[in-house]
N, C-alpha and C. Protein backbone atom coordinates (compact mmCIF):
# COMPACT_ATOMS: atom_id res chain seq x y z
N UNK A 1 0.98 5.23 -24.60
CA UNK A 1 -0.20 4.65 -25.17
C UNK A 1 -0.96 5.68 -25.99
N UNK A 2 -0.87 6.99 -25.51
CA UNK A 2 -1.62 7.80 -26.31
C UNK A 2 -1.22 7.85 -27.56
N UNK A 3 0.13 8.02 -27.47
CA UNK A 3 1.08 7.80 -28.98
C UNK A 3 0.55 7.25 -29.96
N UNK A 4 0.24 6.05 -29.08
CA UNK A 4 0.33 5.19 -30.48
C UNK A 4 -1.72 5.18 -30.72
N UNK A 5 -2.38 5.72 -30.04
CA UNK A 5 -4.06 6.10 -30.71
C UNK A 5 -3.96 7.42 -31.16
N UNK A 6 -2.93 8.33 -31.14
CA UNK A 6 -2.56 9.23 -32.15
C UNK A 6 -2.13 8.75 -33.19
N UNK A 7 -1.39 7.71 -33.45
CA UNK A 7 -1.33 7.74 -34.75
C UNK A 7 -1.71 6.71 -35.69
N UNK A 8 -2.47 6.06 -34.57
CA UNK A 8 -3.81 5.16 -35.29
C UNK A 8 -4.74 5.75 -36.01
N UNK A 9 -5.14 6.24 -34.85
CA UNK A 9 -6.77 7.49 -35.49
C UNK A 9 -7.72 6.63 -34.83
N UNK A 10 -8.71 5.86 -34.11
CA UNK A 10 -8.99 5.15 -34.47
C UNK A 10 -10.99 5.61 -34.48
N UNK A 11 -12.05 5.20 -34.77
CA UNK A 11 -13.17 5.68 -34.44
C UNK A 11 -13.95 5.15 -33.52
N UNK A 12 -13.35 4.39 -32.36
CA UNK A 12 -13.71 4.34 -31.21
C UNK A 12 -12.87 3.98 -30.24
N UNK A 13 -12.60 4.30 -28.80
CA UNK A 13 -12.04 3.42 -28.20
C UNK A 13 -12.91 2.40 -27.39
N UNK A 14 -12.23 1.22 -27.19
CA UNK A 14 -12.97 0.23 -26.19
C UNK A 14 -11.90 0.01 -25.09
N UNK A 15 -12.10 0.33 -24.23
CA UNK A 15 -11.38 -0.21 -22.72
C UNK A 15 -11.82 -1.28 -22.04
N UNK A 16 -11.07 -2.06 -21.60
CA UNK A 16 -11.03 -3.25 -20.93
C UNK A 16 -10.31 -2.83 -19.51
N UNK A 17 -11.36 -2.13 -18.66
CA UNK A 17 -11.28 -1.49 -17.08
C UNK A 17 -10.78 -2.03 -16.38
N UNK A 18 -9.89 -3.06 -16.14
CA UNK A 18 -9.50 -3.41 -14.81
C UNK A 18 -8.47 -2.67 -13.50
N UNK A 19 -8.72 -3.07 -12.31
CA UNK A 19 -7.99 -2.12 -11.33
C UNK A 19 -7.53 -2.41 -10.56
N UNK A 20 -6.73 -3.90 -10.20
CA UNK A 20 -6.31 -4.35 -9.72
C UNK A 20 -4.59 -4.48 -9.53
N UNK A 21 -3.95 -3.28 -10.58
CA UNK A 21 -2.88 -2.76 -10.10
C UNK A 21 -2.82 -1.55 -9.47
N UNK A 22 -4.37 -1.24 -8.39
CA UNK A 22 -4.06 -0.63 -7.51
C UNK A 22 -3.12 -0.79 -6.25
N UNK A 23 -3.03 0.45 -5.67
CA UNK A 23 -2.04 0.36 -4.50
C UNK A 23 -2.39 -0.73 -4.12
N UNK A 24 -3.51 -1.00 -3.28
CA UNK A 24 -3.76 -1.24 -2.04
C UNK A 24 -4.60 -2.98 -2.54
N UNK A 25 -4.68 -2.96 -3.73
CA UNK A 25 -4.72 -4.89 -4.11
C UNK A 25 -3.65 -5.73 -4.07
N UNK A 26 -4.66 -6.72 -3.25
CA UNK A 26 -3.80 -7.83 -2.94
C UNK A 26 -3.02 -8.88 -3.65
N UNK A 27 -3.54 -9.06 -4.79
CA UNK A 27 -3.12 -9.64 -6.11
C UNK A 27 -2.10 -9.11 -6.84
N UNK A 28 -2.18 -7.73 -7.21
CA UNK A 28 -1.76 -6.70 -7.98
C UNK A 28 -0.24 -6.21 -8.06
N UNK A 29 0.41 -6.31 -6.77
CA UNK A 29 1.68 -6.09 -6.52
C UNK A 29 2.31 -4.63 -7.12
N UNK A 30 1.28 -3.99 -7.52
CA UNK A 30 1.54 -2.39 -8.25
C UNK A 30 1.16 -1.29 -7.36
N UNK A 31 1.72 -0.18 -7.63
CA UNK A 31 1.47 0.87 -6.75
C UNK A 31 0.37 1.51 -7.37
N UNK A 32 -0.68 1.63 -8.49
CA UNK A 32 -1.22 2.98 -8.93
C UNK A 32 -2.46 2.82 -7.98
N UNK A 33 -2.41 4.53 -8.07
CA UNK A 33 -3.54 5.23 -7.27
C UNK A 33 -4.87 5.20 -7.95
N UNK A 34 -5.80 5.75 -7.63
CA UNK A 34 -6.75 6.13 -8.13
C UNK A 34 -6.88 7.40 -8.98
N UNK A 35 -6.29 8.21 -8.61
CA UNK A 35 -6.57 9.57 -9.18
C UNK A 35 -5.31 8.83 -10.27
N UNK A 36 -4.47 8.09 -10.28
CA UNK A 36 -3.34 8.33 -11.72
C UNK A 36 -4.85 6.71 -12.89
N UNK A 37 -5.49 6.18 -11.98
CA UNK A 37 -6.75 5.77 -12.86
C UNK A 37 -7.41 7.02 -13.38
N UNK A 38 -7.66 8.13 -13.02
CA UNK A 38 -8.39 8.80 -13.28
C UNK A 38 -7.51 10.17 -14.59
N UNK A 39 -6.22 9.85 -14.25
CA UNK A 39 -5.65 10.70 -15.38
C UNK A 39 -5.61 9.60 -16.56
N UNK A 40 -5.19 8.77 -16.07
CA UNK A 40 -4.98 7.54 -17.71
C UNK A 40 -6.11 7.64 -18.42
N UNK A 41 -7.15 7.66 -17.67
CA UNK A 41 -8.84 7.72 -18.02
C UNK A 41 -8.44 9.16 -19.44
N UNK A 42 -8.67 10.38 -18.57
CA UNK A 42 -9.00 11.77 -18.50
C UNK A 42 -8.15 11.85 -20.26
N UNK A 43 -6.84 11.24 -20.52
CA UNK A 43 -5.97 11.43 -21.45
C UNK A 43 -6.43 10.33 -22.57
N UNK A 44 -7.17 9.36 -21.86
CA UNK A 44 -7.74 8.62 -23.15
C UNK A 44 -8.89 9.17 -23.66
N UNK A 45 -9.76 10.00 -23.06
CA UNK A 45 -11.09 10.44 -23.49
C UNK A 45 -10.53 11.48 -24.00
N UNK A 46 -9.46 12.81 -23.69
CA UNK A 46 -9.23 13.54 -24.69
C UNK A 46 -8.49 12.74 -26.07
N UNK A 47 -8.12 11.78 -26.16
CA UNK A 47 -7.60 11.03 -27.75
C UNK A 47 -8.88 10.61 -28.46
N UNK A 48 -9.58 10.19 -27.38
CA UNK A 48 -10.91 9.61 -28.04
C UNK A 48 -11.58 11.08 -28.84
N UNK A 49 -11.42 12.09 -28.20
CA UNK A 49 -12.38 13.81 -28.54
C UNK A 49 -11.34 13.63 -29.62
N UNK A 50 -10.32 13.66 -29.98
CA UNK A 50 -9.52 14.03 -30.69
C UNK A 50 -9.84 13.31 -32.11
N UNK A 51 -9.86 11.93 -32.31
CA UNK A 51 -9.89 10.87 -33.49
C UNK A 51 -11.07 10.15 -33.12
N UNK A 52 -12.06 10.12 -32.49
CA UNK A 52 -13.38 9.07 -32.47
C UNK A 52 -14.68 9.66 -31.81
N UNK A 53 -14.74 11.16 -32.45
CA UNK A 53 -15.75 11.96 -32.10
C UNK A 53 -16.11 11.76 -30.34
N UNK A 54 -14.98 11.50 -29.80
CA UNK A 54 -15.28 11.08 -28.00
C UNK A 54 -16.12 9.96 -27.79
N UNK A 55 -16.01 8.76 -28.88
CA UNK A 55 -16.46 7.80 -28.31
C UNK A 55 -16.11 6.69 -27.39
N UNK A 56 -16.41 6.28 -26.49
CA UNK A 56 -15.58 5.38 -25.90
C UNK A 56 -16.55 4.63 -24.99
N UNK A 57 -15.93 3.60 -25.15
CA UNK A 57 -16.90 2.24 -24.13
C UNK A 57 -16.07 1.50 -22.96
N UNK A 58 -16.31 1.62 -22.01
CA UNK A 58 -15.53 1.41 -20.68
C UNK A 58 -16.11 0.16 -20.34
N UNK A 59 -15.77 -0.86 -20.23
CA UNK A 59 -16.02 -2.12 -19.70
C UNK A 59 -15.20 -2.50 -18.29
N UNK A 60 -16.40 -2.84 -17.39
CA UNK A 60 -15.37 -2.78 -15.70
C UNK A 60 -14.87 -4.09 -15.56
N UNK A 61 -13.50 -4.16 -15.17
CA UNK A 61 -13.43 -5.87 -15.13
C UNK A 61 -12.88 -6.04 -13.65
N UNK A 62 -12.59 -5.21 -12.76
CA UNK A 62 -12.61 -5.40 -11.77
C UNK A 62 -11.41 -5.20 -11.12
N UNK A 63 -11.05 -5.13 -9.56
CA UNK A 63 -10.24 -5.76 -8.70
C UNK A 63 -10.39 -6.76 -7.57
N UNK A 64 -9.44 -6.37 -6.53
CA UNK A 64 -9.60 -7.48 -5.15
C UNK A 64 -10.20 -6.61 -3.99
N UNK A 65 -9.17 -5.41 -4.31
CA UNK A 65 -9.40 -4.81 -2.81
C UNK A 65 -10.90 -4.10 -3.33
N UNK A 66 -11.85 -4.05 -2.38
CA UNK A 66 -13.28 -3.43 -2.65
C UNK A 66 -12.90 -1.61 -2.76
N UNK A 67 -12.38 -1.42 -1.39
CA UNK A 67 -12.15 0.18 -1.39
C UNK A 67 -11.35 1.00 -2.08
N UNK A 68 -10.50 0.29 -2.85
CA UNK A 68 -9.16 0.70 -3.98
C UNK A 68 -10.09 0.64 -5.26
N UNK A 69 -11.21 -0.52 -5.67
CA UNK A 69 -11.47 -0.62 -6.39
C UNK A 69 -12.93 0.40 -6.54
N UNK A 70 -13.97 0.25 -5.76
CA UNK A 70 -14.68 1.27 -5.45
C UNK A 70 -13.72 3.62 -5.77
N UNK A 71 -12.93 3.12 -5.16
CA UNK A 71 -12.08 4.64 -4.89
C UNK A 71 -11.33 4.69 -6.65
N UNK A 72 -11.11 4.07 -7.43
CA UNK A 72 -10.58 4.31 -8.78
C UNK A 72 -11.76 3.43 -9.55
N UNK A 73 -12.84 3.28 -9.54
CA UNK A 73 -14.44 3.44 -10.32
C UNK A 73 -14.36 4.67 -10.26
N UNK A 74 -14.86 5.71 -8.93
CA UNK A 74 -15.28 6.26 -9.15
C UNK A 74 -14.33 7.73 -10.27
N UNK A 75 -13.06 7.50 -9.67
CA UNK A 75 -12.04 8.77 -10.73
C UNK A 75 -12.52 8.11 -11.92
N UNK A 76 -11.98 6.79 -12.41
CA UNK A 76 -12.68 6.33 -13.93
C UNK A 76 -14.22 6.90 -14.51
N UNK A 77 -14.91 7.06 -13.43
CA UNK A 77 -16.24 7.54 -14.77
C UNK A 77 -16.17 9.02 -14.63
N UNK A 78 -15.74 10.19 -13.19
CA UNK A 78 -15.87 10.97 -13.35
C UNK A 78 -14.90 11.56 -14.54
N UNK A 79 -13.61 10.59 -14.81
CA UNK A 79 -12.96 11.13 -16.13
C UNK A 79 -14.08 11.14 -17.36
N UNK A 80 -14.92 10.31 -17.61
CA UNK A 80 -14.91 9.53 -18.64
C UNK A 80 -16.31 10.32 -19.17
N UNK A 81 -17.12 11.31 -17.54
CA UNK A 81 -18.05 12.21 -17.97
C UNK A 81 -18.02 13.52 -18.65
């Protein structure tokens, strides 16, 4: 994904947050962790520093499980500070 906002360029990113292919959601049937939320994060805000003066707008859209979802919020903003 970075790939391809490298060679977009673009002058902002907008994310559409959802986290419900965490481990531990019930819906989700995916394994990711929180902390690999928090690198996907960490690698989009350096593309964003890179081509959109680090702008970026994080929109939360949610999961199921509260504590999966609570536990990868919080890696998501500390990337995103």
């Amino acid at each position: 994904m970075v790939r391809v906002v490298d060679e977009f360029r673009p002058n902002a990113i907008l994310l559409s947050s959802g986290f419900d292919a965490h481990r531990r959601d019930p819906l989700g049937g995916m394994g990711v962790t929180e902390q690999a939320y928090g690198e996907i994060t960490k690698r989009i805000v350096e593309a964003a520093q890179r081509h959109a003066a680090g702008r970026v707008l994080s929109l939360l859209e949610g999961g199921y499980d509260m504590e999966g979802l609570a536990a990868s919020v919080d890696e998501h903003v500390r990337a995103l500070a």
